[in-house]
N, C-alpha and C. Protein backbone atom coordinates (compact mmCIF):
# COMPACT_ATOMS: atom_id res chain seq x y z
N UNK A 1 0.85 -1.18 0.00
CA UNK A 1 0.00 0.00 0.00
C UNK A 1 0.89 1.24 0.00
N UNK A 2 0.53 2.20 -0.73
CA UNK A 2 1.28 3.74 -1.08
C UNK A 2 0.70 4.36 -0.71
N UNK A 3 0.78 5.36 -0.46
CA UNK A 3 0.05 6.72 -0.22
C UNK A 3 0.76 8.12 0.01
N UNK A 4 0.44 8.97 -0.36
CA UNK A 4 1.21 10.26 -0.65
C UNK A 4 0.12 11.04 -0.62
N UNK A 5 0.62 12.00 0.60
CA UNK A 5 -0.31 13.63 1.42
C UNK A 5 0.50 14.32 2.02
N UNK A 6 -0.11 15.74 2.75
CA UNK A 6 0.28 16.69 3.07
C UNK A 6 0.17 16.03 4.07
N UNK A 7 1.49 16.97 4.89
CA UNK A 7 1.85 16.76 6.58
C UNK A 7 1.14 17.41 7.51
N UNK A 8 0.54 16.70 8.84
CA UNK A 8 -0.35 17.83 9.81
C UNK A 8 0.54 16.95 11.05
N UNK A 9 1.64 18.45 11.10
CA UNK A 9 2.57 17.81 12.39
C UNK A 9 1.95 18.35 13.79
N UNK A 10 1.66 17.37 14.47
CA UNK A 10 1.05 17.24 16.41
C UNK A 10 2.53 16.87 16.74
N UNK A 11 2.24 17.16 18.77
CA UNK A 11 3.23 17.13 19.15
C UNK A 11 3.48 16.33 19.95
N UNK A 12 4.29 15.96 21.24
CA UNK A 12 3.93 14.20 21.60
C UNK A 12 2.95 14.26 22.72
N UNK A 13 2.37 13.20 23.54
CA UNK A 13 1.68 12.90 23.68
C UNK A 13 0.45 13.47 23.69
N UNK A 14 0.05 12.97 22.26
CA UNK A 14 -1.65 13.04 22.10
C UNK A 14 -2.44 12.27 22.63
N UNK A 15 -3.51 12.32 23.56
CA UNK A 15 -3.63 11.51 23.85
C UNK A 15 -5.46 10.88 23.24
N UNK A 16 -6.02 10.02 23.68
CA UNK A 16 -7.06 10.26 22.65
C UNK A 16 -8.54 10.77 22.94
N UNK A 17 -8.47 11.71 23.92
CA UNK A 17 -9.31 12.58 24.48
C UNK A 17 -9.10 14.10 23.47
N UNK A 18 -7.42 14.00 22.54
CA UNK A 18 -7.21 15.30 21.75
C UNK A 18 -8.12 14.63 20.49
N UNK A 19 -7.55 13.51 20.47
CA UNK A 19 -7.83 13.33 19.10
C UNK A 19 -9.45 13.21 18.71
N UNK A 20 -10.51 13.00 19.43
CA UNK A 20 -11.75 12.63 18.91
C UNK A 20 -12.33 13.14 21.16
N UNK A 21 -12.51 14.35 21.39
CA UNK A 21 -13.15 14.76 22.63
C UNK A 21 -14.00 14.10 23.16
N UNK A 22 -13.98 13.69 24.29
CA UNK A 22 -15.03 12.84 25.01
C UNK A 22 -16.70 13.24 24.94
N UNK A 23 -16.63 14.46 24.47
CA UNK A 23 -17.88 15.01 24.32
C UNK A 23 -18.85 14.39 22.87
N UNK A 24 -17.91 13.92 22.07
CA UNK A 24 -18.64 13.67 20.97
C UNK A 24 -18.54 11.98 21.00
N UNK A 25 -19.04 11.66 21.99
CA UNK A 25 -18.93 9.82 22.16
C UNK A 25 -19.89 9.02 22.56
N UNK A 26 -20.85 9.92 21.86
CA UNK A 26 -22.26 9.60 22.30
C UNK A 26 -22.97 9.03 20.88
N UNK A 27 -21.74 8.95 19.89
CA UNK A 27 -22.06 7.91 18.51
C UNK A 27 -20.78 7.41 17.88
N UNK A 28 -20.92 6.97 17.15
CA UNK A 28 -19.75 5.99 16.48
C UNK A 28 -19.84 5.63 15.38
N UNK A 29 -20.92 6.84 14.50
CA UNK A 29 -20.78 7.09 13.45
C UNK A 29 -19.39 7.38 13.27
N UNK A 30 -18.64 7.29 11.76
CA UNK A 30 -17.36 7.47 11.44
C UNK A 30 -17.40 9.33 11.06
N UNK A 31 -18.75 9.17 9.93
CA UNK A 31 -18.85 10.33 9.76
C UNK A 31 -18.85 11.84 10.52
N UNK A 32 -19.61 11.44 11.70
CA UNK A 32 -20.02 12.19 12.57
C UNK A 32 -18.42 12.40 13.30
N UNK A 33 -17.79 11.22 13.60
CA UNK A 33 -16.74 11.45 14.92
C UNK A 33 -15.12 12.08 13.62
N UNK A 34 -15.33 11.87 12.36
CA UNK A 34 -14.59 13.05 11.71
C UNK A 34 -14.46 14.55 11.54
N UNK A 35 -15.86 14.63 11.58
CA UNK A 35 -16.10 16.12 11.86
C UNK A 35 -15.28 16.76 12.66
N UNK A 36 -15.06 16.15 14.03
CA UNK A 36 -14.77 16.68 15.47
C UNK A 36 -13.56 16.23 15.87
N UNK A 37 -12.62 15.46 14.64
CA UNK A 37 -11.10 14.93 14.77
C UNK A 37 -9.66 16.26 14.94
N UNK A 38 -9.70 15.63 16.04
CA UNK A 38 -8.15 16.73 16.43
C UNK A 38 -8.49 18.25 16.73
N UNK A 39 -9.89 18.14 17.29
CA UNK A 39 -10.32 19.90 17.29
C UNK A 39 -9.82 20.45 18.23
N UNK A 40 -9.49 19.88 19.53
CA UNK A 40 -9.05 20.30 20.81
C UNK A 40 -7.46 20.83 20.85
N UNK A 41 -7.16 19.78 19.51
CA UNK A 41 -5.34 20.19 19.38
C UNK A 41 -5.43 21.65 17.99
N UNK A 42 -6.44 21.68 17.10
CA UNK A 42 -6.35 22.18 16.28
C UNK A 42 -7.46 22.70 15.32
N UNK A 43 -8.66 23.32 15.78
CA UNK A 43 -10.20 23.61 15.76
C UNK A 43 -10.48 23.52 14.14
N UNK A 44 -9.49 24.20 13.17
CA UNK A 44 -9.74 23.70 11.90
C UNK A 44 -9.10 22.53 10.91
N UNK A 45 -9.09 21.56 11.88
CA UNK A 45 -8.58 20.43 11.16
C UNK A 45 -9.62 19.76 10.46
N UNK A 46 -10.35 19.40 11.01
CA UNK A 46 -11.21 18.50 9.83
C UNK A 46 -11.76 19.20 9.01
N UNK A 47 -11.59 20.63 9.14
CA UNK A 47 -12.37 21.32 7.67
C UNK A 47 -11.00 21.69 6.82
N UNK A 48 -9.79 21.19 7.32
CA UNK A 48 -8.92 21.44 6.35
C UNK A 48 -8.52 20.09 5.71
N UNK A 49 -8.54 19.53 5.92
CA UNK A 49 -7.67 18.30 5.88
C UNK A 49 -8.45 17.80 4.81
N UNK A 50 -7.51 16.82 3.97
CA UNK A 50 -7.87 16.42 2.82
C UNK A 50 -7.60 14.87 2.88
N UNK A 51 -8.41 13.94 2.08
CA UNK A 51 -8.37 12.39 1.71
C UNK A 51 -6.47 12.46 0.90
N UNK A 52 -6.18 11.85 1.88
CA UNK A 52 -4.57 11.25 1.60
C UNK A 52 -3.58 12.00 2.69
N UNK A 53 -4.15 12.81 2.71
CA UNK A 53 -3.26 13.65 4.35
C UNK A 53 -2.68 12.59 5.03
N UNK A 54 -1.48 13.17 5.74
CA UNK A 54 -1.05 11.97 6.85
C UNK A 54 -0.57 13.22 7.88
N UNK A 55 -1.02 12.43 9.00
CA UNK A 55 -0.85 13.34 10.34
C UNK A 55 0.76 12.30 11.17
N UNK A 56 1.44 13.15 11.43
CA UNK A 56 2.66 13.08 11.91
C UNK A 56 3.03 13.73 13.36
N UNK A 57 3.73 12.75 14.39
CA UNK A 57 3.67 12.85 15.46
C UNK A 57 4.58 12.76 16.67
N UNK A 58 4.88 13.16 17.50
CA UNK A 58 6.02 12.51 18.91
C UNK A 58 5.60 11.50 19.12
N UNK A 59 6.39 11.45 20.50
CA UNK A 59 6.26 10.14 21.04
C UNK A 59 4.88 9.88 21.82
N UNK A 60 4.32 8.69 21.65
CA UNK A 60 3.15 8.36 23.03
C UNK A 60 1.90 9.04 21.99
N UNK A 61 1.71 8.79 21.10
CA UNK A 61 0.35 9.01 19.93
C UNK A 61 -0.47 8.25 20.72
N UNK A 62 -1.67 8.39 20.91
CA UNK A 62 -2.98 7.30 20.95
C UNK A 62 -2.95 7.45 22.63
N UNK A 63 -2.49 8.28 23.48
CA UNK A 63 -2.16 7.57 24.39
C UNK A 63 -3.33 7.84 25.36
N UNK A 64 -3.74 7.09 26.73
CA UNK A 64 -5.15 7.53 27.50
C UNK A 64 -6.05 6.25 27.24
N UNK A 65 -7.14 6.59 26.93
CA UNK A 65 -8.20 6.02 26.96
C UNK A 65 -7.89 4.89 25.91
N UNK A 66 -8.37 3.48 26.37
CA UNK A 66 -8.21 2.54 24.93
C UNK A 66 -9.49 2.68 23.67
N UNK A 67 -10.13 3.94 23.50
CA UNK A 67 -11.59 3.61 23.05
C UNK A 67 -10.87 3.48 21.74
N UNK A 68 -11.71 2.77 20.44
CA UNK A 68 -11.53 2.55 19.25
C UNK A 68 -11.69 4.01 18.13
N UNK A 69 -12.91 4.70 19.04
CA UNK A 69 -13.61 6.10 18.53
C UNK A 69 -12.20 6.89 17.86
N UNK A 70 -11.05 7.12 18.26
CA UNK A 70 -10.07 7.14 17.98
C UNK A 70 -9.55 7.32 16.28
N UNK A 71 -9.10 5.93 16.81
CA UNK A 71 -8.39 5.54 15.32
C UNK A 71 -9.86 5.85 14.02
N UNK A 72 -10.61 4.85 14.49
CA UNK A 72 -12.36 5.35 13.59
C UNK A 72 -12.20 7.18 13.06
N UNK A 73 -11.87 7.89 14.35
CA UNK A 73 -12.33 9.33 13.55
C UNK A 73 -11.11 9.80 12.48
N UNK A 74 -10.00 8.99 13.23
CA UNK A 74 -8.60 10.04 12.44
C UNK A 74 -8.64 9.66 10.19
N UNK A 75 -9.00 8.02 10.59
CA UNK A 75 -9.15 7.45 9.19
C UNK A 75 -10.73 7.73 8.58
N UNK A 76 -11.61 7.89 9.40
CA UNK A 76 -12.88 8.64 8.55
C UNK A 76 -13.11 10.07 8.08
N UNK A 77 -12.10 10.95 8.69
CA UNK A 77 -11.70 12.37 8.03
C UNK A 77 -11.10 12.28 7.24
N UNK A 78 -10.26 11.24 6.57
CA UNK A 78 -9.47 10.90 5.14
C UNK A 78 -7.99 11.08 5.53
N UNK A 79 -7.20 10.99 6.89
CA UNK A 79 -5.96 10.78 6.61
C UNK A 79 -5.68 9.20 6.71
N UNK A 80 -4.59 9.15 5.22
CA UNK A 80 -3.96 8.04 5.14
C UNK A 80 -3.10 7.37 5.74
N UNK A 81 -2.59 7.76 6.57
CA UNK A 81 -1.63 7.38 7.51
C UNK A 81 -1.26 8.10 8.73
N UNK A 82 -1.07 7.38 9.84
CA UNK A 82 0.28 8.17 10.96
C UNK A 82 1.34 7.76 11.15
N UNK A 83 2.32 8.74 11.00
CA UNK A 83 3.76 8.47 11.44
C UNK A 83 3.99 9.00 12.77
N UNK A 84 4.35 8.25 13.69
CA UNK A 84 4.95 8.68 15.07
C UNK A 84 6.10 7.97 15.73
N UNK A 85 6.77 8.76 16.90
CA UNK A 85 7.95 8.52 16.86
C UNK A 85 7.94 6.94 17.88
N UNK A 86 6.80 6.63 18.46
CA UNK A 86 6.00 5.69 18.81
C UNK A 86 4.37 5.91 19.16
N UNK A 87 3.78 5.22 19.66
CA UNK A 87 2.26 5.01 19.39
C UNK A 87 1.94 3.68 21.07
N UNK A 88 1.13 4.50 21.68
CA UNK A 88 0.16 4.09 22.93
C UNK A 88 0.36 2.59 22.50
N UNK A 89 0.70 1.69 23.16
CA UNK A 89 -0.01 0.32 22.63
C UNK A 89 -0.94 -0.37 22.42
N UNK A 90 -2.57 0.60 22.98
CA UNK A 90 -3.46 -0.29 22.98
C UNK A 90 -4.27 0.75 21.91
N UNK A 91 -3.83 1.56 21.41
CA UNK A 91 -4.17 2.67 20.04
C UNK A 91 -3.23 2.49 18.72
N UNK A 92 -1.63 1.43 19.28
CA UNK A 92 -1.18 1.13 18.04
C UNK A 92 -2.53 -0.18 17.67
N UNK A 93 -2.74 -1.06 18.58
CA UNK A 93 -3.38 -2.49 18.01
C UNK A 93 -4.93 -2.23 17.63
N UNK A 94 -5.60 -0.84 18.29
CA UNK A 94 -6.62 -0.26 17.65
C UNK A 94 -6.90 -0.09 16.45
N UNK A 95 -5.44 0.54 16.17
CA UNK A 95 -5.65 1.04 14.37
C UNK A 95 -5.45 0.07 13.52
N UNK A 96 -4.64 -1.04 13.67
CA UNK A 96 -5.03 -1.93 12.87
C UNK A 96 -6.19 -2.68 13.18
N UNK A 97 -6.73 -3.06 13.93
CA UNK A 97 -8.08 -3.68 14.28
C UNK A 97 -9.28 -2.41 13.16
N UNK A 98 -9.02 -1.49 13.08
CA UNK A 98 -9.96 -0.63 12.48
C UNK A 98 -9.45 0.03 10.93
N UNK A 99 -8.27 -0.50 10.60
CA UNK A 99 -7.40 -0.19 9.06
C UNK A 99 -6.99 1.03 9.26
N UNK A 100 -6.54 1.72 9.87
CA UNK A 100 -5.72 3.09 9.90
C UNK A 100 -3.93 2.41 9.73
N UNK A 101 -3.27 3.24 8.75
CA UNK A 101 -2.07 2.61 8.92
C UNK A 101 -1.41 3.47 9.66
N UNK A 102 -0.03 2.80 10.35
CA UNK A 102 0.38 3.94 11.72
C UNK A 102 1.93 2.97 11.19
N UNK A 103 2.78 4.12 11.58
CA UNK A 103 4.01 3.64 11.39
C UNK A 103 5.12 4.52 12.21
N UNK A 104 5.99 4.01 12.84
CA UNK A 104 6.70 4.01 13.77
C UNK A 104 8.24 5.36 12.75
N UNK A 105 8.91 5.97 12.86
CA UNK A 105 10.03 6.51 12.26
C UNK A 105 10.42 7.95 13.08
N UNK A 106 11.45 7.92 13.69
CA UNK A 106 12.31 8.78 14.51
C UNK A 106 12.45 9.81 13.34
N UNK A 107 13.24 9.27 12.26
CA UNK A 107 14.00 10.69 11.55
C UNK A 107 12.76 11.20 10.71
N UNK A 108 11.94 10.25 10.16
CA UNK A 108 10.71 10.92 9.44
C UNK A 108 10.10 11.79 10.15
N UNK A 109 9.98 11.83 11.52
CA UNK A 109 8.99 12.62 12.66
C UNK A 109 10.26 13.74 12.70
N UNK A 110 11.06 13.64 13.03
CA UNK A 110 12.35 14.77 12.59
C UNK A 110 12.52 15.96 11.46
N UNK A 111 12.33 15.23 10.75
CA UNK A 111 12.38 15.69 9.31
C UNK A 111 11.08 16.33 8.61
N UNK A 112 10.04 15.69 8.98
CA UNK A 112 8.52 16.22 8.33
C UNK A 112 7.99 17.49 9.39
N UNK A 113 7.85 18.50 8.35
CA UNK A 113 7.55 19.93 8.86
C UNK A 113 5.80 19.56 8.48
N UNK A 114 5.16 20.67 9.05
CA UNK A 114 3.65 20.88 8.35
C UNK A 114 3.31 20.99 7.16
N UNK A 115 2.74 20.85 6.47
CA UNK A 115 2.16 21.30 4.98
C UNK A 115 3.69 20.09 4.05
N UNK A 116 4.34 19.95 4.66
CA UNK A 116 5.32 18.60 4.03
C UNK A 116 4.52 17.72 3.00
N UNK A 117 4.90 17.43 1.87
CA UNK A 117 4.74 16.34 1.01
C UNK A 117 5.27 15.17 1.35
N UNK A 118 4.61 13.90 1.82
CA UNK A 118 5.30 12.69 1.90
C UNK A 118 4.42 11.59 0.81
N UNK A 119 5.56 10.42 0.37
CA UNK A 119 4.89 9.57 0.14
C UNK A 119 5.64 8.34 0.87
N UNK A 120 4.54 7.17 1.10
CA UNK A 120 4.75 6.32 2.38
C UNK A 120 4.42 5.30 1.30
N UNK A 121 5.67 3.63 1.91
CA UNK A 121 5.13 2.74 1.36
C UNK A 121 5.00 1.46 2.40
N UNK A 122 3.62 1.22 2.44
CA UNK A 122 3.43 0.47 4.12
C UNK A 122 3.81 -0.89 3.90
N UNK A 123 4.32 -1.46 2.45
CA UNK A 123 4.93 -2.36 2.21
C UNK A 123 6.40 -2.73 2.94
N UNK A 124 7.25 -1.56 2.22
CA UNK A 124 8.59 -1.69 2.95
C UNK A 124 9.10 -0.62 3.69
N UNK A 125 7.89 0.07 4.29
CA UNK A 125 8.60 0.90 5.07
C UNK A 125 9.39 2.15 5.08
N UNK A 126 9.27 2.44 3.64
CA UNK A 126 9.88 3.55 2.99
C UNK A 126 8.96 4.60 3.46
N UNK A 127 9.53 5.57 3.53
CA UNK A 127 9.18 7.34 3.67
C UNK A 127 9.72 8.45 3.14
N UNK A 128 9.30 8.91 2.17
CA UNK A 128 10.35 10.16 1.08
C UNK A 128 9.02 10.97 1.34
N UNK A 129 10.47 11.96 1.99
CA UNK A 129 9.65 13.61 2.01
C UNK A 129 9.85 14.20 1.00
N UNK A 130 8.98 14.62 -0.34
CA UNK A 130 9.56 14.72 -1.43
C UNK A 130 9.44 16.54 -1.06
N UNK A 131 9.28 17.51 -0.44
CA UNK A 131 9.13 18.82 -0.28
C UNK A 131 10.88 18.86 0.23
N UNK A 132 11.50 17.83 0.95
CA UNK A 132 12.68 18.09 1.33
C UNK A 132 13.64 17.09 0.48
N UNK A 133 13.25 16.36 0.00
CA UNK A 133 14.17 15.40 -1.10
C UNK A 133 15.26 14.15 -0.05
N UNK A 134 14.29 13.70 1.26
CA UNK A 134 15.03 12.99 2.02
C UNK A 134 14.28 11.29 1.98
N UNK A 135 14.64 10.67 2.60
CA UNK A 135 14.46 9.28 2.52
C UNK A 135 14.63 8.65 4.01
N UNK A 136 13.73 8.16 4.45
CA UNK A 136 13.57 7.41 6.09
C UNK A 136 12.74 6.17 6.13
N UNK A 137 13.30 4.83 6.75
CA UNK A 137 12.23 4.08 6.82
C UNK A 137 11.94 3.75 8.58
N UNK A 138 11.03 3.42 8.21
CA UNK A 138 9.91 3.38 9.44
C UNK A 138 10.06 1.69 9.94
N UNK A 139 9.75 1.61 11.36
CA UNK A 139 9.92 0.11 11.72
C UNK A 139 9.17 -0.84 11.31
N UNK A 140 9.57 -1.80 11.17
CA UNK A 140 9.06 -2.68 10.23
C UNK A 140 7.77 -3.21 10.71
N UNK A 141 6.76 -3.02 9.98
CA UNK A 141 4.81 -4.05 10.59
C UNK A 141 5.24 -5.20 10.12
N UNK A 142 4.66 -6.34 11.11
CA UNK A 142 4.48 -7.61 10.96
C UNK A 142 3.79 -7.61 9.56
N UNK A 143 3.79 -8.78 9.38
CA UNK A 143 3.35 -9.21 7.65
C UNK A 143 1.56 -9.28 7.64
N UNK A 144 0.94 -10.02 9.06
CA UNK A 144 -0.15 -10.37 9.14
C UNK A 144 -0.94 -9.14 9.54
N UNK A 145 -0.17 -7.54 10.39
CA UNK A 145 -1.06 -6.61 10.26
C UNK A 145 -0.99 -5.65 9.36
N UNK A 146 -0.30 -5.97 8.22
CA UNK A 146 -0.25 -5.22 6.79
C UNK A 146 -1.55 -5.97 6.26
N UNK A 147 -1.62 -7.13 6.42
CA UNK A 147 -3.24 -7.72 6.01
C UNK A 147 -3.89 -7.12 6.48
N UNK A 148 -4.30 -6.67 7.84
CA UNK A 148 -5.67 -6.67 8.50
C UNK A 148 -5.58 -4.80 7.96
N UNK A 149 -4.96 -4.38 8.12
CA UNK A 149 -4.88 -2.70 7.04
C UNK A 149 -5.52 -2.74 5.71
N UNK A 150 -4.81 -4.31 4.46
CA UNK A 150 -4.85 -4.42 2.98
C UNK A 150 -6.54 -4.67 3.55
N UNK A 151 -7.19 -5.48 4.53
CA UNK A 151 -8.44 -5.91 4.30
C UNK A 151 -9.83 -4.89 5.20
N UNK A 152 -8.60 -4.13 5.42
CA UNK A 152 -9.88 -2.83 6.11
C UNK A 152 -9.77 -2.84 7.48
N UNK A 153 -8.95 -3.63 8.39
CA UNK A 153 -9.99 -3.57 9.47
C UNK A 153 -9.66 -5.48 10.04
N UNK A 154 -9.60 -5.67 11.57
CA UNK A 154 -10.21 -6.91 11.89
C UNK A 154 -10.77 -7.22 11.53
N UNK A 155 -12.18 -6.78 11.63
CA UNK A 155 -13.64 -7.65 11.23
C UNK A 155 -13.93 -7.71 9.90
N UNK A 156 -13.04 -6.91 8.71
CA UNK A 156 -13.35 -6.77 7.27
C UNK A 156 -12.62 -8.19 7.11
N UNK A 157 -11.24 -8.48 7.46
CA UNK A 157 -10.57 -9.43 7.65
C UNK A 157 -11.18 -10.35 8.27
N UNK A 158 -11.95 -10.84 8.98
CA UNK A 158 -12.37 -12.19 9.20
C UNK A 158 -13.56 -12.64 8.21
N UNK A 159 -14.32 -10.74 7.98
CA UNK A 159 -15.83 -11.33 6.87
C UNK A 159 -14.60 -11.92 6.00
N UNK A 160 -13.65 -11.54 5.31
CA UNK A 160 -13.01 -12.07 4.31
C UNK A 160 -12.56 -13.49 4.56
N UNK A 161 -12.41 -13.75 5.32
CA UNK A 161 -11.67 -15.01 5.57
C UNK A 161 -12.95 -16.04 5.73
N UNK A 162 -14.01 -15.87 5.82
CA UNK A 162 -15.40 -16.81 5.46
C UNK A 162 -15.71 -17.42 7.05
N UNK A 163 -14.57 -16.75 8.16
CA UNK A 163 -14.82 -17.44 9.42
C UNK A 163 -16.36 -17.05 10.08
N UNK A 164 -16.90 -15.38 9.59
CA UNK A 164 -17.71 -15.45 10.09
C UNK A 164 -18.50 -14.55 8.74
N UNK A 165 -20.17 -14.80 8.74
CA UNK A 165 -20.92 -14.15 7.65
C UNK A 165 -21.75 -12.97 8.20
């Protein structure tokens, strides 16, 4: 999987009370909980932000609450990816359970300014900031949660797998 967007650099620990406010958790619509993604860190983000964006980050992304509402709002406002310099553990295994791709890279989180051009390849890990003409790869995802990303999601991944209808 590829993907190439503008940079929306946060700073470290977000935790996920920034990212999707406890106030709007009274649905789980995707639609609805995009609207209201990252407003607390940044009030016009979801009316700026565009399908392929990737939001870029410090250390301790996802961190706080384990809710899923989360990862759900950041990938239903249309960013394609997060890069952080690590990621909450129970908000890294969120986002793949829900297909958000998230990827781990020190010098990429270094290197990527705001409004930055990147393109990401969640295959091998590659990261070229093409606004700065640099090259970083990101730690390597297991093979089996590059599937559950390629198939949407846990549960897109099991309808696929015929275990359950």
């Amino acid at each position: 999987m590829k993907f190439k967007g503008k940079v929306w650099k946060f700073g470290a620990d977000i935790d996920t009370d920034r990212i999707i406010p406890a106030r709007y958790l009274n649905t789980s619509d995707p639609a609805e909980l995009a609207k209201h993604c990252m407003e607390d860190e940044d009030p016009a983000f979801a009316s700026k932000v565009r399908a392929g964006d990737i939001i870029v980050a410090e250390k301790n992304f996802g961190c706080g609450s384990s809710r899923e509402h989360a990862p759900i709002a950041i990938k239903a406002c249309g960013v394609a990816c997060v890069i952080a310099r690590s990621f909450a553990r129970i908000f890294y295994r969120n986002s793949f359970n829900m297909g958000l791709p998230i990827l781990e890279s020190d010098e990429a989180v270094d290197a990527a300014g705001n409004g930055d051009v990147l393109e990401v390849d969640m295959d091998t890990g590659d990261i070229h900031n093409v606004t700065k003409g640099l090259k970083h790869k990101a730690r390597p995802v297991p093979p089996f949660m590059q599937e559950l990303i390629r198939a949407g999601g846990l549960m897109e991944s099991i309808k696929k797998s015929g275990r359950v209808r």
